[in-house]
C-alpha atoms as a PDB file:
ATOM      1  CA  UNK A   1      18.246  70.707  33.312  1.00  0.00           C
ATOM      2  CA  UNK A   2      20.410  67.015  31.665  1.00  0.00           C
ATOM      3  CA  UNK A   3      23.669  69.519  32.589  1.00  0.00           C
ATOM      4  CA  UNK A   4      22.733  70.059  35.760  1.00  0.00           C
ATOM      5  CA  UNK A   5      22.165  66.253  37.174  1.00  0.00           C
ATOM      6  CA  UNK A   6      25.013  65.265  35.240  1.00  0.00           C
ATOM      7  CA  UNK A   7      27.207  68.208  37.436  1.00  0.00           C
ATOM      8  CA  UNK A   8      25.545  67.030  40.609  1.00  0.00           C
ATOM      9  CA  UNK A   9      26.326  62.832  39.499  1.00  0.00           C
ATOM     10  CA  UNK A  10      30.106  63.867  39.010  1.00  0.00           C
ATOM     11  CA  UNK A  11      30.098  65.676  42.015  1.00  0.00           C
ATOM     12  CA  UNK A  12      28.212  62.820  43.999  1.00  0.00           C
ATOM     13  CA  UNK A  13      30.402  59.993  42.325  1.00  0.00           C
ATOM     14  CA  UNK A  14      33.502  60.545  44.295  1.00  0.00           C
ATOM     15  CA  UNK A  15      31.840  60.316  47.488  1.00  0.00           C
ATOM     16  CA  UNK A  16      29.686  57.088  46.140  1.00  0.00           C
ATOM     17  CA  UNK A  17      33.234  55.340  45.894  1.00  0.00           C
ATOM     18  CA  UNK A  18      35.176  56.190  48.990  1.00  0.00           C
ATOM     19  CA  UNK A  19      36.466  53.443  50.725  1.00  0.00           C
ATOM     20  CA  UNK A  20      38.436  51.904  53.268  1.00  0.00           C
ATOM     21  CA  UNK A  21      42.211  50.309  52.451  1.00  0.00           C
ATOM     22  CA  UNK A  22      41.917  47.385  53.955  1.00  0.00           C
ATOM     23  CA  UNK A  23      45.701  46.468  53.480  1.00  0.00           C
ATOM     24  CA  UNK A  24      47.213  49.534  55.460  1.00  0.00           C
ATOM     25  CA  UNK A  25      45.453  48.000  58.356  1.00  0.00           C
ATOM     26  CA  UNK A  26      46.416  44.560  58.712  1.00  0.00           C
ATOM     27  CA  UNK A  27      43.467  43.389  56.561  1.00  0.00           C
ATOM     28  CA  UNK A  28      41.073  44.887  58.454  1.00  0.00           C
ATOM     29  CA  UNK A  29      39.238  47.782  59.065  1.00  0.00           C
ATOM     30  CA  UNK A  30      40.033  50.050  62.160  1.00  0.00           C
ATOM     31  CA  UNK A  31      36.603  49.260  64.374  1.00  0.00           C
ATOM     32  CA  UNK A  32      38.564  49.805  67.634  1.00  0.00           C
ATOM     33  CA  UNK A  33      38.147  53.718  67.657  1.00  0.00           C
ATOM     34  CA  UNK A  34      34.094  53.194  68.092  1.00  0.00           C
ATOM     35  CA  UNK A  35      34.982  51.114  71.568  1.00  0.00           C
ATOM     36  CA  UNK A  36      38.209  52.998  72.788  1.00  0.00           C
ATOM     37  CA  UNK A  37      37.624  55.483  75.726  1.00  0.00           C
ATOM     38  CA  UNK A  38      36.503  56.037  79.016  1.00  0.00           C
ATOM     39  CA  UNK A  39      33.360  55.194  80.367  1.00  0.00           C
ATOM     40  CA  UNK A  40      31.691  56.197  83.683  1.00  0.00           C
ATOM     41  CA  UNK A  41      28.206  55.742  84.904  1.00  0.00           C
ATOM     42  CA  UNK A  42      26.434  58.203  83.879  1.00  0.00           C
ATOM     43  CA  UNK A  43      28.077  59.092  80.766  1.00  0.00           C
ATOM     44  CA  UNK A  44      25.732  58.806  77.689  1.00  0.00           C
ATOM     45  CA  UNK A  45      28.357  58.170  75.622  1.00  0.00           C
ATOM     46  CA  UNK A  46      29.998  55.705  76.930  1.00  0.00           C
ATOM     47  CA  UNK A  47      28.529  53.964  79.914  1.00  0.00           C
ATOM     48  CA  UNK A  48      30.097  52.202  82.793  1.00  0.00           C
ATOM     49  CA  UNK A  49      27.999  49.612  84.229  1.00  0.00           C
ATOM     50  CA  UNK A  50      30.022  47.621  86.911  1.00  0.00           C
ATOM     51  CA  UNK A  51      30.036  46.334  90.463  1.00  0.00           C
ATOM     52  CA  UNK A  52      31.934  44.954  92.957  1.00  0.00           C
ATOM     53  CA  UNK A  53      30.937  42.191  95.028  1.00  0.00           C
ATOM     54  CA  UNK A  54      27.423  42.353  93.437  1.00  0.00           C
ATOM     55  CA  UNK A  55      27.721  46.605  94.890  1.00  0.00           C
ATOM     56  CA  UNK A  56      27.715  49.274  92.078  1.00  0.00           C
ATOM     57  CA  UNK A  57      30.580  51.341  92.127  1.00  0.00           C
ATOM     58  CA  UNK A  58      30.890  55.115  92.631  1.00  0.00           C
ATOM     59  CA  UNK A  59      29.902  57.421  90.194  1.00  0.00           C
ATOM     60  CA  UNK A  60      33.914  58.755  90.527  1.00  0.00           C
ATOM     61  CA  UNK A  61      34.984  55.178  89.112  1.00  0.00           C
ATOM     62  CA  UNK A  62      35.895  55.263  85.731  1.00  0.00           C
ATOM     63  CA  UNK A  63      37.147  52.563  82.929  1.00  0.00           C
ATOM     64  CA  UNK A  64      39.266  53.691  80.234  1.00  0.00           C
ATOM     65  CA  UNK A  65      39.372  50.776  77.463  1.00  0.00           C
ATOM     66  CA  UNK A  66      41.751  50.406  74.367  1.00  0.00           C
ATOM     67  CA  UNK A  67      42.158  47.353  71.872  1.00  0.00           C
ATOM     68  CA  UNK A  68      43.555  47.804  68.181  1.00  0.00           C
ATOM     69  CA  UNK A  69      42.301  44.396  67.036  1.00  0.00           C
ATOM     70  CA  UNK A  70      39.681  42.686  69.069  1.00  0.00           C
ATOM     71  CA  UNK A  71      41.925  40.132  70.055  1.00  0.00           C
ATOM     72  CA  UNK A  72      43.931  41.881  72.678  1.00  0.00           C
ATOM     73  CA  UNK A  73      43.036  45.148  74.799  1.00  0.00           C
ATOM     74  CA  UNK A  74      43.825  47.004  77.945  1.00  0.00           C
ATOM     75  CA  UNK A  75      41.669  48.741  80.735  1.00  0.00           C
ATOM     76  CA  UNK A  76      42.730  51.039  83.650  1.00  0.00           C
ATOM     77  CA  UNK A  77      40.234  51.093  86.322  1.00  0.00           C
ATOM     78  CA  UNK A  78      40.216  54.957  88.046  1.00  0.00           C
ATOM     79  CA  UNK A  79      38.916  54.950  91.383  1.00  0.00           C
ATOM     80  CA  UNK A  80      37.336  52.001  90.985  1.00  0.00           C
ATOM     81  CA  UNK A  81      38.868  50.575  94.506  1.00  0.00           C
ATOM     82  CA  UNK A  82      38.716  52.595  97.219  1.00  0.00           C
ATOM     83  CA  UNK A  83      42.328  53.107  98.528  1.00  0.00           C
ATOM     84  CA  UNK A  84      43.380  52.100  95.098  1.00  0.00           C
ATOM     85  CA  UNK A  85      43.290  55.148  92.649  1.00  0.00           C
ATOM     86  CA  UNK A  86      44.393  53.297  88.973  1.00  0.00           C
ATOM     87  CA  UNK A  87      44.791  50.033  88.499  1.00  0.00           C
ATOM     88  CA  UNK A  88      45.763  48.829  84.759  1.00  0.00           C
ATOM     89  CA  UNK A  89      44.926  45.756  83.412  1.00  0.00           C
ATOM     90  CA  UNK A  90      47.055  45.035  80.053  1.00  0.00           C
ATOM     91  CA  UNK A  91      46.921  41.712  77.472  1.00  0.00           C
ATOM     92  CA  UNK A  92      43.522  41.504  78.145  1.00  0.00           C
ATOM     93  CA  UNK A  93      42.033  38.698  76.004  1.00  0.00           C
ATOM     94  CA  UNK A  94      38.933  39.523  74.127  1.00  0.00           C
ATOM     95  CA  UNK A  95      36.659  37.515  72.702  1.00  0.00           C
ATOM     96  CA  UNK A  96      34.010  38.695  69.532  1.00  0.00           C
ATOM     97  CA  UNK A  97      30.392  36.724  70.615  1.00  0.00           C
ATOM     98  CA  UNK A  98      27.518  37.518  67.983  1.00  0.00           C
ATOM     99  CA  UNK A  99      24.149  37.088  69.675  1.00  0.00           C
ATOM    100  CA  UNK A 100      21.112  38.815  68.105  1.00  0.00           C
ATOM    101  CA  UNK A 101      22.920  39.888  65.455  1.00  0.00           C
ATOM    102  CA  UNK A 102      24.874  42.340  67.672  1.00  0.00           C
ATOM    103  CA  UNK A 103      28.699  41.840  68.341  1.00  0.00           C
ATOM    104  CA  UNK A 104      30.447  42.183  71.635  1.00  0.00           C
ATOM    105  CA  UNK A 105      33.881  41.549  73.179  1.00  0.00           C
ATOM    106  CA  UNK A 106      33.556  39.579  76.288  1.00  0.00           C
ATOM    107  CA  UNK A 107      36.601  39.497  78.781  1.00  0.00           C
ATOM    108  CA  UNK A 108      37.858  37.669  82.081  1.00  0.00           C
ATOM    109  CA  UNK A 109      40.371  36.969  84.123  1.00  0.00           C
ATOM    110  CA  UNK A 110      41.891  37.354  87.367  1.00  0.00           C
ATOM    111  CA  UNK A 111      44.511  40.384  88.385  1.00  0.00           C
ATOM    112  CA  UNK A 112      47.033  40.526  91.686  1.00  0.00           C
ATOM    113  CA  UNK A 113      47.012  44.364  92.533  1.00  0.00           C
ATOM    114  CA  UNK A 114      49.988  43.635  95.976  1.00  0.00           C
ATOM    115  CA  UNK A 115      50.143  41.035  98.554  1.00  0.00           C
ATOM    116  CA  UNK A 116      46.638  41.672 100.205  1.00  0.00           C
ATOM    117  CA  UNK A 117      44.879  42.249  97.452  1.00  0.00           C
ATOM    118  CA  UNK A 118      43.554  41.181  94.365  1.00  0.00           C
ATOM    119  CA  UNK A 119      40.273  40.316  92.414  1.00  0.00           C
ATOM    120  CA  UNK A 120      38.897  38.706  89.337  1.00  0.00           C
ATOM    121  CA  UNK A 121      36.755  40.036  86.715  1.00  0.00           C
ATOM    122  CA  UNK A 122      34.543  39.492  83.783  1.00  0.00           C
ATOM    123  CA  UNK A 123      32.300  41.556  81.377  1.00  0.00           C
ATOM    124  CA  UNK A 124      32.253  42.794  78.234  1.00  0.00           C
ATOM    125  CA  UNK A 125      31.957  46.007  75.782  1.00  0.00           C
ATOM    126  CA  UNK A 126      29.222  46.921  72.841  1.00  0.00           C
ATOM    127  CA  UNK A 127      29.438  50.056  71.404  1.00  0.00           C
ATOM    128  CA  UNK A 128      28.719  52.175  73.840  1.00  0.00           C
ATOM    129  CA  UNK A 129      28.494  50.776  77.467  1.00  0.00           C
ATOM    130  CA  UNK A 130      31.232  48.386  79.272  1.00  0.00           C
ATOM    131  CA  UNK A 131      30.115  46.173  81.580  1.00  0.00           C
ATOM    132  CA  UNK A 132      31.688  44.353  84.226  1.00  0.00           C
ATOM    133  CA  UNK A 133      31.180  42.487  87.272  1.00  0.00           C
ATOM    134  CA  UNK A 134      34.237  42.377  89.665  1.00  0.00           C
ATOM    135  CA  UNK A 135      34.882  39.704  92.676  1.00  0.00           C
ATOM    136  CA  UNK A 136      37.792  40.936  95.271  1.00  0.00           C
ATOM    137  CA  UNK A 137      39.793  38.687  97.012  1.00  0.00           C
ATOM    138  CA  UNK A 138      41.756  39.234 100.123  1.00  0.00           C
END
């Protein structure tokens, strides 16, 4: 019975120990993976909560969101405009806000798509749903 725990400690040991290099990655561990993707409404994974003009958009709309280290990220709306069908928005600046003991990027700014149109935008992403509120201007 004393052999048998001790084969099943040294088998549970190595997992006990696994870690994370810290160093390979800047000094930080890779968390961006968790929020990169694209989210829709209506996805369960990852949720896309966002209107325009105070209007939900279409369930065809679609936000796909990257950052490697919550300081700096990218989104490209898909059909989020009508007429309009991808519209990337890159060097977004991201800001980490704790609240509740839960940690979200929030985001804003202002984008020119051409010369009649353009909008600004704010919201922000927690593991698992993005939300933003968009305001067009003509």
């Amino acid at each position: 019975m004393t052999k048998y725990f001790l084969l099943i400690l040294f088998c549970l040991i190595p997992m006990t120990f696994t870690s994370c290099n810290d160093d390979e990655n800047g000094g930080g561990i890779e968390l961006g993976n968790y929020l990169n993707g694209t989210y829709a409404p209506g996805n369960e994974k990852n949720l896309l909560s966002a209107t325009i003009d105070g209007e939900t958009v279409s369930g065809d709309a679609s936000v796909t969101f990257r950052t490697g280290d919550f300081k700096t990220g990218s989104m490209t709306l898909d059909n989020v405009f009508e007429g309009y069908q991808s519209i990337e928005i890159d060097n977004l600046p991201l800001t980490e806000v704790t609240e509740d003991g839960y940690t979200r990027l929030t985001f804003s700014g202002k984008k020119t798509v051409d010369d009649t149109f353009g909008f600004s935008y704010s919201g922000y992403i927690v593991y698992g749903n993005l939300y933003i509120e968009i305001t067009t201007t003509h």
